[in-house]
N, C-alpha and C. Protein backbone atom coordinates (compact mmCIF):
# COMPACT_ATOMS: atom_id res chain seq x y z
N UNK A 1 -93.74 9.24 -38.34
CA UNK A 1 -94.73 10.05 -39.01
C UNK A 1 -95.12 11.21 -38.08
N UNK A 2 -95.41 12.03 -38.67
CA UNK A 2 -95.78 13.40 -38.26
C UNK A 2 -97.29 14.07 -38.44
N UNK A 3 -97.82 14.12 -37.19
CA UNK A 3 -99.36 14.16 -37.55
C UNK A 3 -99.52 15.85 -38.15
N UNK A 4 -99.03 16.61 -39.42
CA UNK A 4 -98.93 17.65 -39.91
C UNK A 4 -100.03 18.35 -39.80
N UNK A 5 -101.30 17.48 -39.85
CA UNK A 5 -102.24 18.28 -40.12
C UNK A 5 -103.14 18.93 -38.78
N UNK A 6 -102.81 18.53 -37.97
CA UNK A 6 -103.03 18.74 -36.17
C UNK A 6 -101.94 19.75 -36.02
N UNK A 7 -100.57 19.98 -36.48
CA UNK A 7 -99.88 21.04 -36.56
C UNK A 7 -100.21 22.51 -37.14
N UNK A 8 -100.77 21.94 -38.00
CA UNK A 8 -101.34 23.19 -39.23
C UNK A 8 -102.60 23.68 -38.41
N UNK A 9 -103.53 23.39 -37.75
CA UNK A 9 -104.42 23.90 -36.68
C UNK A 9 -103.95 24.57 -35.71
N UNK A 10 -102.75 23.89 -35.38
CA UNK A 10 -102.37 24.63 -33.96
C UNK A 10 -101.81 25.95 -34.65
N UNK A 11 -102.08 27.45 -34.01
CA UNK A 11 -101.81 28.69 -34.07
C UNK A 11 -100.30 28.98 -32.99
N UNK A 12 -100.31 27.93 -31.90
CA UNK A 12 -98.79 27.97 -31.19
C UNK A 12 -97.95 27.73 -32.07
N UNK A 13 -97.88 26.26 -33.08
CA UNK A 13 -97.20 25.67 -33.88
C UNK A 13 -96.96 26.93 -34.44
N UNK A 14 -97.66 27.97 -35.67
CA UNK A 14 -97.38 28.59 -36.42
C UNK A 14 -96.44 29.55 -35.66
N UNK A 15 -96.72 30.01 -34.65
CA UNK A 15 -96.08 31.31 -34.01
C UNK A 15 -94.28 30.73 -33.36
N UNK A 16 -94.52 29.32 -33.17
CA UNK A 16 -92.89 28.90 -33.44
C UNK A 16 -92.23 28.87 -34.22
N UNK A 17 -92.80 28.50 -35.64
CA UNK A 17 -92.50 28.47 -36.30
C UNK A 17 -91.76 29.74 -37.35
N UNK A 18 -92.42 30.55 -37.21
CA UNK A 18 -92.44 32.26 -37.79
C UNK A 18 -91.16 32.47 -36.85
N UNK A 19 -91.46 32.32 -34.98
CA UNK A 19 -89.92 32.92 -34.83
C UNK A 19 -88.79 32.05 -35.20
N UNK A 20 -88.94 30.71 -34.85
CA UNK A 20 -87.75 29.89 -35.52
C UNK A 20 -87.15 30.58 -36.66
N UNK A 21 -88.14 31.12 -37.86
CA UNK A 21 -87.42 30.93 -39.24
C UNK A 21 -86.80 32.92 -38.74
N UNK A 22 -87.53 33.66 -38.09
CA UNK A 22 -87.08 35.41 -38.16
C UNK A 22 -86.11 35.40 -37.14
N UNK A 23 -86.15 34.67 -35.84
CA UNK A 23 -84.97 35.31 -35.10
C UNK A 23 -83.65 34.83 -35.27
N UNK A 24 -83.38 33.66 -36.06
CA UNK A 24 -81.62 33.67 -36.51
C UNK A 24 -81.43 34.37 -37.45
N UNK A 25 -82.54 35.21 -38.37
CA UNK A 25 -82.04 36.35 -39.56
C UNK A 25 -81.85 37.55 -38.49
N UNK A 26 -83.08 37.49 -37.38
CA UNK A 26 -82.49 39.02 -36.81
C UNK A 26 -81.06 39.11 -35.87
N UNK A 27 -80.55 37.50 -35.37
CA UNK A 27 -79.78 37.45 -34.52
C UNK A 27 -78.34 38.32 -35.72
N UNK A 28 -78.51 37.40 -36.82
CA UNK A 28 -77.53 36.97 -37.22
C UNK A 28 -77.03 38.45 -37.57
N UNK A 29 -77.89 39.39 -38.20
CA UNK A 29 -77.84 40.65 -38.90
C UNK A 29 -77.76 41.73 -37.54
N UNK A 30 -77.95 41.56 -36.49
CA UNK A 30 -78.04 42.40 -35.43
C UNK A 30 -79.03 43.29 -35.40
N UNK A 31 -80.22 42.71 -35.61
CA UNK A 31 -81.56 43.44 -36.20
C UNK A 31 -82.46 43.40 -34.86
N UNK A 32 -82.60 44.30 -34.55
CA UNK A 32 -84.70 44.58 -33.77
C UNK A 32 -85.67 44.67 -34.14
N UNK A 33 -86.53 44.34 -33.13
CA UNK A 33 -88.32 44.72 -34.07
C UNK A 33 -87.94 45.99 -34.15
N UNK A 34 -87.79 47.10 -33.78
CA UNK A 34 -87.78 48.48 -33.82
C UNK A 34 -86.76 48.95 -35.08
N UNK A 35 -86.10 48.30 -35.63
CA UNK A 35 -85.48 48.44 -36.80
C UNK A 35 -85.93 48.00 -37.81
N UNK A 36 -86.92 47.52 -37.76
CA UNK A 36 -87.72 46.76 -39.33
C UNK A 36 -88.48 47.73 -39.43
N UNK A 37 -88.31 49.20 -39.88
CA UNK A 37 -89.07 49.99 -40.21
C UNK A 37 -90.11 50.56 -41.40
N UNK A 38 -89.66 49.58 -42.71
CA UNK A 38 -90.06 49.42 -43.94
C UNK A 38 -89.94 47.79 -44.55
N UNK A 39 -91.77 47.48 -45.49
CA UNK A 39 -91.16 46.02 -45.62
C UNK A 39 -90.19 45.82 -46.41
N UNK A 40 -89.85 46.69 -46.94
CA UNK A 40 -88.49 46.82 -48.01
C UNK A 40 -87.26 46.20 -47.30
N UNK A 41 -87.34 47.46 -45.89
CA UNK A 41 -86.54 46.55 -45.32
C UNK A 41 -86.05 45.13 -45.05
N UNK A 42 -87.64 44.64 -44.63
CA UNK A 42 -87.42 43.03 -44.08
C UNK A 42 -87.23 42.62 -45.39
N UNK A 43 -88.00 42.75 -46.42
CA UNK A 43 -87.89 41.72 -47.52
C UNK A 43 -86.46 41.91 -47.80
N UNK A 44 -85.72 43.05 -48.36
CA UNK A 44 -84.38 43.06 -48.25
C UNK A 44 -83.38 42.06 -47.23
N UNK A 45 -84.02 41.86 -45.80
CA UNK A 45 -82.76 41.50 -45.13
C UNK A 45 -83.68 39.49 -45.25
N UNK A 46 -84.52 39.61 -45.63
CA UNK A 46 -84.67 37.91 -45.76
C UNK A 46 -84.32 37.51 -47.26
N UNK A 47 -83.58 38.44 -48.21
CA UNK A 47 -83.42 37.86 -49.09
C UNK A 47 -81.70 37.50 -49.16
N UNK A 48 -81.35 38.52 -48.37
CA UNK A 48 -79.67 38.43 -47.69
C UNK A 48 -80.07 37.11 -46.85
N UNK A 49 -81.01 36.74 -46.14
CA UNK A 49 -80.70 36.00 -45.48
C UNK A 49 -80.91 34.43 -46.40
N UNK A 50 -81.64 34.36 -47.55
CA UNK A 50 -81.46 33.43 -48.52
C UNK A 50 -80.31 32.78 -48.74
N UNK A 51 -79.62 33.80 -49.18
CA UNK A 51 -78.48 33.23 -50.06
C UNK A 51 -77.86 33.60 -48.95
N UNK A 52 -77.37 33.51 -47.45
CA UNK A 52 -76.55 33.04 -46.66
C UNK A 52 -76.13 31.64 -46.62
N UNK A 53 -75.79 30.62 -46.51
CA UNK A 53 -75.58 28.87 -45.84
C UNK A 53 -75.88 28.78 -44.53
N UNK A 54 -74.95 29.85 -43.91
CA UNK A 54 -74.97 30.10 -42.46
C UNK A 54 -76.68 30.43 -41.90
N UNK A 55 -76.86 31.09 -42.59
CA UNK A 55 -78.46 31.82 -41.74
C UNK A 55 -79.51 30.61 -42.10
N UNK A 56 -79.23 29.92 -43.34
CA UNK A 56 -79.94 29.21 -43.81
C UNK A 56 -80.62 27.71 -42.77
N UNK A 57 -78.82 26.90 -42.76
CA UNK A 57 -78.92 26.00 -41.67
C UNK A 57 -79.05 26.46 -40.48
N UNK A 58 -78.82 27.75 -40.03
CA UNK A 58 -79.97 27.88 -38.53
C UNK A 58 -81.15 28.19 -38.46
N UNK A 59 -81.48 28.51 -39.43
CA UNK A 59 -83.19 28.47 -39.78
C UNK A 59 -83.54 27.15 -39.50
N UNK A 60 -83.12 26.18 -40.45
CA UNK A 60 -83.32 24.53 -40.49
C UNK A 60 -83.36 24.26 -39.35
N UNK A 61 -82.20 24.28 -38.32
CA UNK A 61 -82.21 23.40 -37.12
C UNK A 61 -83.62 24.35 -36.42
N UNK A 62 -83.86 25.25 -36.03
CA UNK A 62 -84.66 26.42 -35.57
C UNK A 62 -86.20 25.33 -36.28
N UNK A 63 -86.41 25.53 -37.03
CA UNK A 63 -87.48 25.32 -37.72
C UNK A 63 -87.54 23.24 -36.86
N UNK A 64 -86.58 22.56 -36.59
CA UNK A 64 -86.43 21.33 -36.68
C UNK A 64 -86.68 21.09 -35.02
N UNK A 65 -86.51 22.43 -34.12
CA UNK A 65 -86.36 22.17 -33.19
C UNK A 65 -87.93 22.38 -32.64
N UNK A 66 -88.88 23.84 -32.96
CA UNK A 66 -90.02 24.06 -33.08
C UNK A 66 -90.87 22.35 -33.46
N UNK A 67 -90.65 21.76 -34.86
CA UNK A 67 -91.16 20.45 -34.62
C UNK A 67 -91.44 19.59 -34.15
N UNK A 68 -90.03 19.25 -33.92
CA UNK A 68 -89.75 17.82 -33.18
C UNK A 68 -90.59 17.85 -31.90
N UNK A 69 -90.82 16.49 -31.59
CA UNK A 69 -91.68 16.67 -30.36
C UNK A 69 -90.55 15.66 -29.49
N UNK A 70 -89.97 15.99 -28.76
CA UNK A 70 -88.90 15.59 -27.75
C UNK A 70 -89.49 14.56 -26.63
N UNK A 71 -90.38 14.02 -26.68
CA UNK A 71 -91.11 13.12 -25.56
C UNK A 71 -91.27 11.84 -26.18
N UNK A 72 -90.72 11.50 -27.79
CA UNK A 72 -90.69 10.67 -28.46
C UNK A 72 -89.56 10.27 -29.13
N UNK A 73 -89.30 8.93 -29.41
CA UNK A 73 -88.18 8.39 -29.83
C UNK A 73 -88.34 8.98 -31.37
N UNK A 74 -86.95 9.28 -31.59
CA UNK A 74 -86.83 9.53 -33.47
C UNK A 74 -87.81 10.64 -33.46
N UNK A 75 -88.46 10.79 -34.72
CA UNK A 75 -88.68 12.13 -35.40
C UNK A 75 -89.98 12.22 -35.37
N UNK A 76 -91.05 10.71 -35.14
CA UNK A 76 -92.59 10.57 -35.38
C UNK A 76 -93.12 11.38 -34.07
N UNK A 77 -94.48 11.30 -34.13
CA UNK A 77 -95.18 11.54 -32.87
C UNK A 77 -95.63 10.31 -32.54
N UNK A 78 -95.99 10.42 -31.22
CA UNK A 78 -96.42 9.39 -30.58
C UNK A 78 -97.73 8.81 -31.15
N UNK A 79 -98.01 7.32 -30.68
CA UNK A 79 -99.13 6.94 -31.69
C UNK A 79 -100.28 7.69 -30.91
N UNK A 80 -100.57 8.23 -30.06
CA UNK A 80 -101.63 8.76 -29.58
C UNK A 80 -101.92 10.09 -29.66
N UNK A 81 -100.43 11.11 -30.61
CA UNK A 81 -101.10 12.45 -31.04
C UNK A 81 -101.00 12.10 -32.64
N UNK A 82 -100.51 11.08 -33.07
CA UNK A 82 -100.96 10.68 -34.25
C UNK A 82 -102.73 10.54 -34.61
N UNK A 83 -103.48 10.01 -33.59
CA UNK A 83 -104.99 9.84 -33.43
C UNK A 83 -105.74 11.12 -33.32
N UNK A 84 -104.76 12.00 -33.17
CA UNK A 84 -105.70 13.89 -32.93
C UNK A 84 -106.09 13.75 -34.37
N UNK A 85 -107.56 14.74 -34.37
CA UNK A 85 -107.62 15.21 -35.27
C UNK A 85 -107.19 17.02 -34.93
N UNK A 86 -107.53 17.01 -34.07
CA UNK A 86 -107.29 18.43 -33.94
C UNK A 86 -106.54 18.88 -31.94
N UNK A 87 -105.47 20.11 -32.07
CA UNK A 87 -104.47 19.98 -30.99
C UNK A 87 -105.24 19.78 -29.63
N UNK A 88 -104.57 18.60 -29.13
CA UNK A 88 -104.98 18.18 -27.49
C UNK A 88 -105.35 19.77 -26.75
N UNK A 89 -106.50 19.37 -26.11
CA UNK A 89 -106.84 20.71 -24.70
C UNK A 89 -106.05 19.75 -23.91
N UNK A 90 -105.95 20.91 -22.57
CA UNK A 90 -105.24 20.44 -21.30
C UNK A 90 -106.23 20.06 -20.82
N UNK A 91 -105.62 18.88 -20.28
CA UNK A 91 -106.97 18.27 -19.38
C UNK A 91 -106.41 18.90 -17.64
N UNK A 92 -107.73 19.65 -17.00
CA UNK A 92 -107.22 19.53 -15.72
C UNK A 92 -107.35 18.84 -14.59
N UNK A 93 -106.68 18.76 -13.66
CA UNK A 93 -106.06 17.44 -12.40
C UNK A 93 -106.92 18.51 -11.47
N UNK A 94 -107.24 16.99 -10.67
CA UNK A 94 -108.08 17.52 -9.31
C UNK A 94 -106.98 18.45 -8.47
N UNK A 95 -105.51 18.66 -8.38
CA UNK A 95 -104.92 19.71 -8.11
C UNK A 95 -104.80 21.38 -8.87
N UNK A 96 -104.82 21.01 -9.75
CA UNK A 96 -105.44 22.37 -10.69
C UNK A 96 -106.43 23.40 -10.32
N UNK A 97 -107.72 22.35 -9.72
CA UNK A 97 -109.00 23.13 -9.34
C UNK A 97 -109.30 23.53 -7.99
N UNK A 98 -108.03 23.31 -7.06
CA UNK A 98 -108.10 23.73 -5.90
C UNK A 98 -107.71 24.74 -6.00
């Protein structure tokens, strides 16, 4: 299980997420920020990037990789960010504050 709704708070989460799903359309198309000059444009090149397969499943893995939390077995979170209600602060270590 996936504590989604501790995700949906976090503003990091979202900002992985956004590049996960834009930089394999810009990789793929050979696109820059400095070339998205109209939203015509972008909407144009994310609708090419729709009906790709190719752009599609690297979005997926992209989007799968942003998720996953890698410090845990399988796909859940751990039972203790399962218990967040809202994203862990860093706690700091008596080395931190020296």
């Amino acid at each position: 299980m996936v504590n989604w709704k501790v995700r949906f708070k976090n503003p990091l989460w979202w900002a992985q997420i956004i590049l996960a799903i834009i930089t394999p359309i810009m990789v793929y198309y050979g696109v820059t920020g400095p070339d998205i000059t109209t939203w015509d444009m972008l909407f144009t090149m994310l609708g090419k990037a729709i009906s790709n397969p190719y752009v599609v499943v690297t979005i997926i893995i992209s989007v799968w990789n942003a998720t996953n939390d890698p410090t845990t077995a399988g796909v859940s979170d751990s039972i203790q960010a399962l218990g967040y209600n809202v994203p862990k602060k860093k706690e700091s270590t008596a080395s931190e504050e020296e």
